[in-house]
Protein backbone atom coordinates (compact mmCIF):
# COMPACT_ATOMS: atom_id res chain seq x y z
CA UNK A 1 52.90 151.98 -68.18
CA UNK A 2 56.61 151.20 -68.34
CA UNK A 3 58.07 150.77 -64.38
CA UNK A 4 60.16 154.01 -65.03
CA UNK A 5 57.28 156.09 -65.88
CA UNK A 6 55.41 155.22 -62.85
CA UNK A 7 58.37 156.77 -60.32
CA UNK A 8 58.11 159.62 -62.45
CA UNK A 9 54.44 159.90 -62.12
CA UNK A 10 54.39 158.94 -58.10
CA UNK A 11 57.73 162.06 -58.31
CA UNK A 12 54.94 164.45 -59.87
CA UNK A 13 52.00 163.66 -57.35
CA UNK A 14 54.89 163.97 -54.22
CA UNK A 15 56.07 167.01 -55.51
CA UNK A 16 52.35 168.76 -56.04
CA UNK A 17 51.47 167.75 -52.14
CA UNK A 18 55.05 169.79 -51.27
CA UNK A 19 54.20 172.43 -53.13
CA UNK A 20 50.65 172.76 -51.71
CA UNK A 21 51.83 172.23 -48.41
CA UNK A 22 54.21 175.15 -49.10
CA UNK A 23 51.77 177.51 -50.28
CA UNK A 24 49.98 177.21 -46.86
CA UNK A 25 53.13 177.16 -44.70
CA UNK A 26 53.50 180.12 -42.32
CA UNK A 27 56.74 182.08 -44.11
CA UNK A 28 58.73 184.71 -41.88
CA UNK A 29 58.92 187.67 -44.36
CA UNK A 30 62.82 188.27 -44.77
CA UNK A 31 62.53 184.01 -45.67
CA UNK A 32 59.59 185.07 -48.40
CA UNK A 33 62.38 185.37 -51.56
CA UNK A 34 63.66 181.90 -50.82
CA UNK A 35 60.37 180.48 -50.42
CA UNK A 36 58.89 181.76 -53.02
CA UNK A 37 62.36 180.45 -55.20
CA UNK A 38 61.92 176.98 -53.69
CA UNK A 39 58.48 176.72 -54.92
CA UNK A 40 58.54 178.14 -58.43
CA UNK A 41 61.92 175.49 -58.47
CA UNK A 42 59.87 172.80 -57.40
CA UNK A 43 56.84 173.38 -59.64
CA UNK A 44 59.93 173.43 -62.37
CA UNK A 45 60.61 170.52 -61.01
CA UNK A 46 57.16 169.05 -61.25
CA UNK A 47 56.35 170.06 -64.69
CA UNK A 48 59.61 168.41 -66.12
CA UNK A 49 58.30 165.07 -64.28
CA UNK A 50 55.10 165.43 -65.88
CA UNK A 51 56.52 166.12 -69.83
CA UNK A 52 58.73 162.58 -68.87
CA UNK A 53 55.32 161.34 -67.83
CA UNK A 54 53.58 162.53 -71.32
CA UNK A 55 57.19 160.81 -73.24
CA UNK A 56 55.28 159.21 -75.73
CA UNK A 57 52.54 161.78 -76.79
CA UNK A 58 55.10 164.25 -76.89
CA UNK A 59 58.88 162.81 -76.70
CA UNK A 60 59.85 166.90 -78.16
CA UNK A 61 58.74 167.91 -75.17
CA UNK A 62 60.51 165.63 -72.93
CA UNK A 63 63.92 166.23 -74.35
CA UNK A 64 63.36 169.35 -73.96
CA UNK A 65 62.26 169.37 -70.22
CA UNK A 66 65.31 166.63 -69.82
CA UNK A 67 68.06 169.39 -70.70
CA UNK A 68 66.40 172.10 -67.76
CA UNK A 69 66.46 169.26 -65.29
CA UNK A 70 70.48 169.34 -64.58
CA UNK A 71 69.74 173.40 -64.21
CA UNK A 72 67.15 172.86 -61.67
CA UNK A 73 68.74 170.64 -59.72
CA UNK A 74 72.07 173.00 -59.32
CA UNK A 75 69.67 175.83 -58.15
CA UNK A 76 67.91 173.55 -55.89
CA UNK A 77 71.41 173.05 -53.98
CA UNK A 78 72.44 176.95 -54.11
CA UNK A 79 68.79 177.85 -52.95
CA UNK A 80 69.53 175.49 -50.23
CA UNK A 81 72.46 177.05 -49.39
CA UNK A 82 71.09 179.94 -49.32
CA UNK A 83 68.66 178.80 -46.73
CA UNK A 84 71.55 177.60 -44.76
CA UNK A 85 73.31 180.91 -44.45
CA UNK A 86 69.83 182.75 -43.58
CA UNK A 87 69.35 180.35 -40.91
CA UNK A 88 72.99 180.96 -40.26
CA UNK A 89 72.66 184.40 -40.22
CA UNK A 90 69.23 184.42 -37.98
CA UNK A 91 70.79 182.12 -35.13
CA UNK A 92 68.60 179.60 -36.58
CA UNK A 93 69.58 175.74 -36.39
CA UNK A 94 68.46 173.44 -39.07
């Protein structure tokens, strides 16, 4: 497997344990939305890893995943903003 590939592959595996560890993570209700947001992001996230993973069975697929990346990672940063001004908003330091 080309060297690339690989950090895309160990990318995918990191990002599954996150998300698991997510899904069991105690979540104060009025922070549900966001968490909810970060993981369906991240799962994004994961899936687009996996199509660059799958490149050569299905390079279609890949490009295609490759344009939604760029998207993702923009509302990555505003969902962390917007976890910022909760916190903000709650007294809550970071």
């Amino acid at each position: 497997t080309p060297e690339g590939l690989d950090d895309f592959r160990r990318a995918e595996e990191t990002l599954g344990k996150t998300i698991d560890e997510l899904y069991r993570l105690p979540t104060p209700r009025s922070w549900t939305s966001l968490h909810a947001k970060e993981i369906s992001l991240l799962t994004a996230q994961k899936n687009i890893y996996r199509a660059f993973n799958n490149v050569n069975q299905d390079p279609l697929r890949a490009l295609t995943a490759f344009q939604f990346l760029a998207n993702v990672f923009q509302e990555l940063k505003v969902l962390r903003d917007d976890f910022n001004q909760l916190a903000k908003n709650q007294n809550i330091t970071l």
